[in-house]
Protein backbone atom coordinates (compact mmCIF):
# COMPACT_ATOMS: atom_id res chain seq x y z
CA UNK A 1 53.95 8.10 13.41
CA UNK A 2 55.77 8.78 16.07
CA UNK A 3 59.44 9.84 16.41
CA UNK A 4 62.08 10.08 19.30
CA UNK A 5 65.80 11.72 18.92
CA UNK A 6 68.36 11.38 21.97
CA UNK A 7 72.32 11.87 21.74
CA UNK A 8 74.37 9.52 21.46
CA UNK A 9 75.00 7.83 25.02
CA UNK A 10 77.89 5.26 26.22
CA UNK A 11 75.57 1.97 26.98
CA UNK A 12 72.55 4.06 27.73
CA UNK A 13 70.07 3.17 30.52
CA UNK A 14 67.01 1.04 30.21
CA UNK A 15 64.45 4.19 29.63
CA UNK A 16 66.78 5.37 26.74
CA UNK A 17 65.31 2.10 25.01
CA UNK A 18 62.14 1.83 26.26
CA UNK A 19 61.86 5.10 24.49
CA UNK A 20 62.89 3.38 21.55
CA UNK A 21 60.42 0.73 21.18
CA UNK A 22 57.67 3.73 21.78
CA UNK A 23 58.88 5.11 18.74
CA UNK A 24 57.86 4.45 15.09
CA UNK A 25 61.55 6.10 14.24
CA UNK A 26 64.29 7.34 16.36
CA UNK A 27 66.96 9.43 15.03
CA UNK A 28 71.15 9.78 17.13
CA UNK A 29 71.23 13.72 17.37
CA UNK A 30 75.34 13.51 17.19
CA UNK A 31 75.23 17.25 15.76
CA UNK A 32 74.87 19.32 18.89
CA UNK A 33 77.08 20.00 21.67
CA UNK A 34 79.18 17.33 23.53
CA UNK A 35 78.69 17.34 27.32
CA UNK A 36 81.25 16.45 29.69
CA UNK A 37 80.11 14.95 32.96
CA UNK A 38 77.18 13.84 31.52
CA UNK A 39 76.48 10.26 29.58
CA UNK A 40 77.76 11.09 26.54
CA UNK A 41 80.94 9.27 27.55
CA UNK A 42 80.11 7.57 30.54
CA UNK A 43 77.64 5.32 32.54
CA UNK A 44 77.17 3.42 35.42
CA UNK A 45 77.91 -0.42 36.54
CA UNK A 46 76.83 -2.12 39.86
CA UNK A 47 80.42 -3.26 41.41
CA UNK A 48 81.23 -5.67 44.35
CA UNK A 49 81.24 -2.43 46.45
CA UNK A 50 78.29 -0.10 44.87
CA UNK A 51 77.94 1.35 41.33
CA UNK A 52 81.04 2.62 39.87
CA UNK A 53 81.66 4.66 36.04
CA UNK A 54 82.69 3.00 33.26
CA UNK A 55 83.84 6.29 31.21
CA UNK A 56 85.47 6.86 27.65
CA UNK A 57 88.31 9.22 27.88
CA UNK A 58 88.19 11.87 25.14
CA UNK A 59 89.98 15.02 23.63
CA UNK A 60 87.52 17.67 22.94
CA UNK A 61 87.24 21.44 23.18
CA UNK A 62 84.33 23.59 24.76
CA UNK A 63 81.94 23.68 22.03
CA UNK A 64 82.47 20.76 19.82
CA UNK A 65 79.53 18.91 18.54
CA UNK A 66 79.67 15.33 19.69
CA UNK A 67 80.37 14.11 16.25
CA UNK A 68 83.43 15.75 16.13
CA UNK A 69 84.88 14.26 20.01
CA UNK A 70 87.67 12.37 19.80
CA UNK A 71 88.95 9.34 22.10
CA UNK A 72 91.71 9.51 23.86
CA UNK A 73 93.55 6.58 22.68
CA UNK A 74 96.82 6.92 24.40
CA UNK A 75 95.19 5.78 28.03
CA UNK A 76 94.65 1.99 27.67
CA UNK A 77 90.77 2.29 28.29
CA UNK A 78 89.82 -0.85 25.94
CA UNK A 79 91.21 -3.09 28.41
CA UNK A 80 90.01 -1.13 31.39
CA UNK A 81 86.65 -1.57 30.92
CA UNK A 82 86.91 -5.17 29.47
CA UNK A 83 88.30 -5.94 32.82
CA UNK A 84 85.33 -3.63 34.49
CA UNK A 85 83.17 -5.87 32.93
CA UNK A 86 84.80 -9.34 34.25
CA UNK A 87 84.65 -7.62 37.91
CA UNK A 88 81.15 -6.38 37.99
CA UNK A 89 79.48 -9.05 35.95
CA UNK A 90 81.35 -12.26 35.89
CA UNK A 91 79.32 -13.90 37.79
CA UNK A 92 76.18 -12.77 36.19
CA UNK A 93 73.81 -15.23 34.52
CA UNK A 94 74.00 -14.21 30.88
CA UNK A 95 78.46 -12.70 30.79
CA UNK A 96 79.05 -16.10 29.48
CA UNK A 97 76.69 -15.39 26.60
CA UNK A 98 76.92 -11.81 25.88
CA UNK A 99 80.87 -11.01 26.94
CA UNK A 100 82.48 -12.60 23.75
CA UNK A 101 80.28 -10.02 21.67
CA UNK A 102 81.15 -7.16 24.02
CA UNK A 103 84.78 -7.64 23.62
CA UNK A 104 84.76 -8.43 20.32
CA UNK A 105 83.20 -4.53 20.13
CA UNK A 106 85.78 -2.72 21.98
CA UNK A 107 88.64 -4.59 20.13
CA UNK A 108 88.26 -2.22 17.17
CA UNK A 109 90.66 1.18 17.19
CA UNK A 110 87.69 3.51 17.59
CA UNK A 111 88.41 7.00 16.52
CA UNK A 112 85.38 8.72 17.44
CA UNK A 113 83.29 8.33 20.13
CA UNK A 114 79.99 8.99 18.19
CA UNK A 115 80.83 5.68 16.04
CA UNK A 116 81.62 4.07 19.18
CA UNK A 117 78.39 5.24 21.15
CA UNK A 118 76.22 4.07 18.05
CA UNK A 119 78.03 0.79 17.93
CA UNK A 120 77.33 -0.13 21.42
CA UNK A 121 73.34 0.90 20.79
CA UNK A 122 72.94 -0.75 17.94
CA UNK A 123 74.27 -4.20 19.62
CA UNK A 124 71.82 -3.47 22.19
CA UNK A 125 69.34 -2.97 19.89
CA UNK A 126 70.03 -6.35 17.86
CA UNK A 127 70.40 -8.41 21.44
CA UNK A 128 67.23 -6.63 22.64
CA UNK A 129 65.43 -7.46 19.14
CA UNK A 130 64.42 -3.74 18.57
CA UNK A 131 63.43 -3.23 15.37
CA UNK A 132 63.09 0.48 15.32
CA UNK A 133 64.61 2.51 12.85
CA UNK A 134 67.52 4.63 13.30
CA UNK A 135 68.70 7.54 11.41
CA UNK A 136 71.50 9.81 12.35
CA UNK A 137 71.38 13.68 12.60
CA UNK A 138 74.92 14.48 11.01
CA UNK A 139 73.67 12.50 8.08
CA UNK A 140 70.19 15.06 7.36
CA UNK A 141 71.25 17.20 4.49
CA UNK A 142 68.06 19.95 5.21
CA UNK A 143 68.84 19.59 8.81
CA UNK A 144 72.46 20.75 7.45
CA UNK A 145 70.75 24.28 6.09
CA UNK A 146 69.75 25.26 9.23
CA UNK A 147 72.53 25.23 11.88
CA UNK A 148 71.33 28.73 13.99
CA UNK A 149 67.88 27.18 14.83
CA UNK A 150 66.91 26.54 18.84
CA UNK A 151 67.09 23.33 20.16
CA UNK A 152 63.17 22.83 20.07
CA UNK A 153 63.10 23.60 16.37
CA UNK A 154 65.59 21.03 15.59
CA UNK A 155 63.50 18.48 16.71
CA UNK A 156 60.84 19.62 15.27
CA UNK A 157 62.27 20.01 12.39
CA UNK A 158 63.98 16.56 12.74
CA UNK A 159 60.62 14.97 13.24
CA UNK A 160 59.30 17.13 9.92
CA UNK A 161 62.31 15.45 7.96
CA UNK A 162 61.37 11.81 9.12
CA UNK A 163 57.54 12.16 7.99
CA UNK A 164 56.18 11.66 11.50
CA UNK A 165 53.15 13.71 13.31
CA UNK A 166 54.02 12.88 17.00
CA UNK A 167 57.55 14.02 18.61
CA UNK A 168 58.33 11.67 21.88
CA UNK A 169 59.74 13.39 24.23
CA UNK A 170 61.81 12.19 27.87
CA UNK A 171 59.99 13.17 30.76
CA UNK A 172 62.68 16.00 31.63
CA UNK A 173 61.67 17.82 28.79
CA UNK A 174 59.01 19.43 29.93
CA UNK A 175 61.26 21.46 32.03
CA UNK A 176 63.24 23.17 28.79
CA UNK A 177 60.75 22.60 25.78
CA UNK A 178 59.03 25.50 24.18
CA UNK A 179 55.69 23.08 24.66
CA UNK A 180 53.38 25.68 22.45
CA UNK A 181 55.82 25.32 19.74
CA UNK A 182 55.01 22.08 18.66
CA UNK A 183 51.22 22.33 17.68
CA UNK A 184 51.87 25.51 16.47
CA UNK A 185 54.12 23.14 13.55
CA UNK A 186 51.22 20.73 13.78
CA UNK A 187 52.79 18.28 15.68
CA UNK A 188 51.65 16.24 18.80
CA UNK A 189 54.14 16.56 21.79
CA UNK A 190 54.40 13.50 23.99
CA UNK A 191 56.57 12.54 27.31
CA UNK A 192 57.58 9.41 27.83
CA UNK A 193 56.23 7.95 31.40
CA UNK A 194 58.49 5.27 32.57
CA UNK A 195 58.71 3.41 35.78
CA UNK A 196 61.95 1.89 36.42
CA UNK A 197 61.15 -2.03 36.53
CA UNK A 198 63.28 -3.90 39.62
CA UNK A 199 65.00 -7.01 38.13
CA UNK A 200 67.86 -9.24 39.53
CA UNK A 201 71.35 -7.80 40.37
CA UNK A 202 74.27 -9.28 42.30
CA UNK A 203 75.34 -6.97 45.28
CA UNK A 204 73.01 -6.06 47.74
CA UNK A 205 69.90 -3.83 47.39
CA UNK A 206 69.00 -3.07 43.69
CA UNK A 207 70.68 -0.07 42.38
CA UNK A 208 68.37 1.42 38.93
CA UNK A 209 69.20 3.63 36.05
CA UNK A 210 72.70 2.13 35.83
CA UNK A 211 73.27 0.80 31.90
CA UNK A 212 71.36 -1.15 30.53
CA UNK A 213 74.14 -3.70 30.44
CA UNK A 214 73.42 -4.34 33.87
CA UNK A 215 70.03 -5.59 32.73
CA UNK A 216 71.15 -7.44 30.01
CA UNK A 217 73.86 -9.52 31.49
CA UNK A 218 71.71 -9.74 34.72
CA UNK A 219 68.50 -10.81 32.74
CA UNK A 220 69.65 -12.20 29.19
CA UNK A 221 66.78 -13.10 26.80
CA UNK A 222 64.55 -11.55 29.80
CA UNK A 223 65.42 -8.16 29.29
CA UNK A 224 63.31 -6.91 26.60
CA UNK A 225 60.00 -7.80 28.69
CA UNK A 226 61.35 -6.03 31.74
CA UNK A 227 61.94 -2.84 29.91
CA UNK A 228 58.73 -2.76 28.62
CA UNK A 229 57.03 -3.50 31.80
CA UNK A 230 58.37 0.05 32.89
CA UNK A 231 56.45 1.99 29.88
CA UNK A 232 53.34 3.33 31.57
């Protein structure tokens, strides 16, 4: 059984779910630090004139787990990056289909951006027809006992807690995983190997690892076949 863990990302690229379908289980690790600059609040479109952000504005403080982030509600971002959306991809095949659900999604008051994040995957998930499990870290009462351990032994841990025997790992990984430590728990260690497919875009020359939004409103009922084609 194999299981994956990621944060919580804004509208994650394409090899965030490919990783997902790998996996028997995959578990939202909203318990460890928030990032900023990173995708934790932000990802990338393809515009008219090259790929631009779409970022969630937040209120945090150095050190705050991601669970705890806050967005900024007094900027008008909602509406922002509903109108983002109509710029970049109203033209695309599948915005009529998909843009209703999308906007239906950002007209709730989100508080957190953890809730919104998991939204956002889950829809993905559902339009995508993923039907891997998902857990979420925050919710792991053992994981709860142990809040000093490394970063290694919180996934392995995490993968102890969800029964599995395999721990999926992204390919960057290898550069900050303590690799011995996972046999050592009896556990086999895995990278993911993913080749980013090409599909159809508007704009020019084809732009990859933008979010996977740009796949889906690009590629529609497509999209799940293309991702898949990338898992070597």
């Amino acid at each position: 059984m194999i299981c994956s863990i990621h944060q919580p990302q804004t509208f994650p690229w394409i090899g965030y779910f490919a990783k997902i379908i790998q996996s028997d289980i995959f578990v939202i690790l909203d318990n460890v630090q928030f990032k900023k600059n990173e995708w934790q609040n932000r990802n990338r479109l393809k515009a008219p004139t090259g790929w631009q952000w779409l970022t969630v504005p937040v209120i945090h403080r150095f050190g705050q787990l991601i669970c705890e982030v806050k967005i900024n509600n007094t900027t008008n971002w909602r509406n922002r990056h509903i109108q983002t959306l109509k710029t970049c991809y109203g033209k695309a095949p599948f915005f009529k289909i998909y843009f209703p659900e999308i906007e239906e999604l950002y007209q709730k008051q989100w508080e957190y951006l953890a809730d919104f994040n998991l939204a956002g995957i889950k829809w993905i998930l559902d339009k995508l027809a993923i039907q891997t499990p998902v857990k979420i870290a925050s919710d792991l009462k053992e994981l709860q006992k142990h809040p000093e351990i490394s970063p290694a032994e919180r996934l392995i841990l995490i993968t102890k807690i969800m029964k599995a025997d395999s721990y999926l790992s992204g390919v960057g990984g290898i550069n900050y995983l303590n690799i011995d430590l996972f046999p050592d728990n009896g556990l086999k260690l895995i990278f993911q190997k993913f080749e980013h497919p090409v599909y159809h875009q508007f704009y020019g020359k084809f732009v990859s690892h933008l979010s996977v939004l740009d796949l889906l409103l690009n590629e529609g009922t497509h999209s799940l076949n293309i991702i898949k084609r990338g898992i070597q």
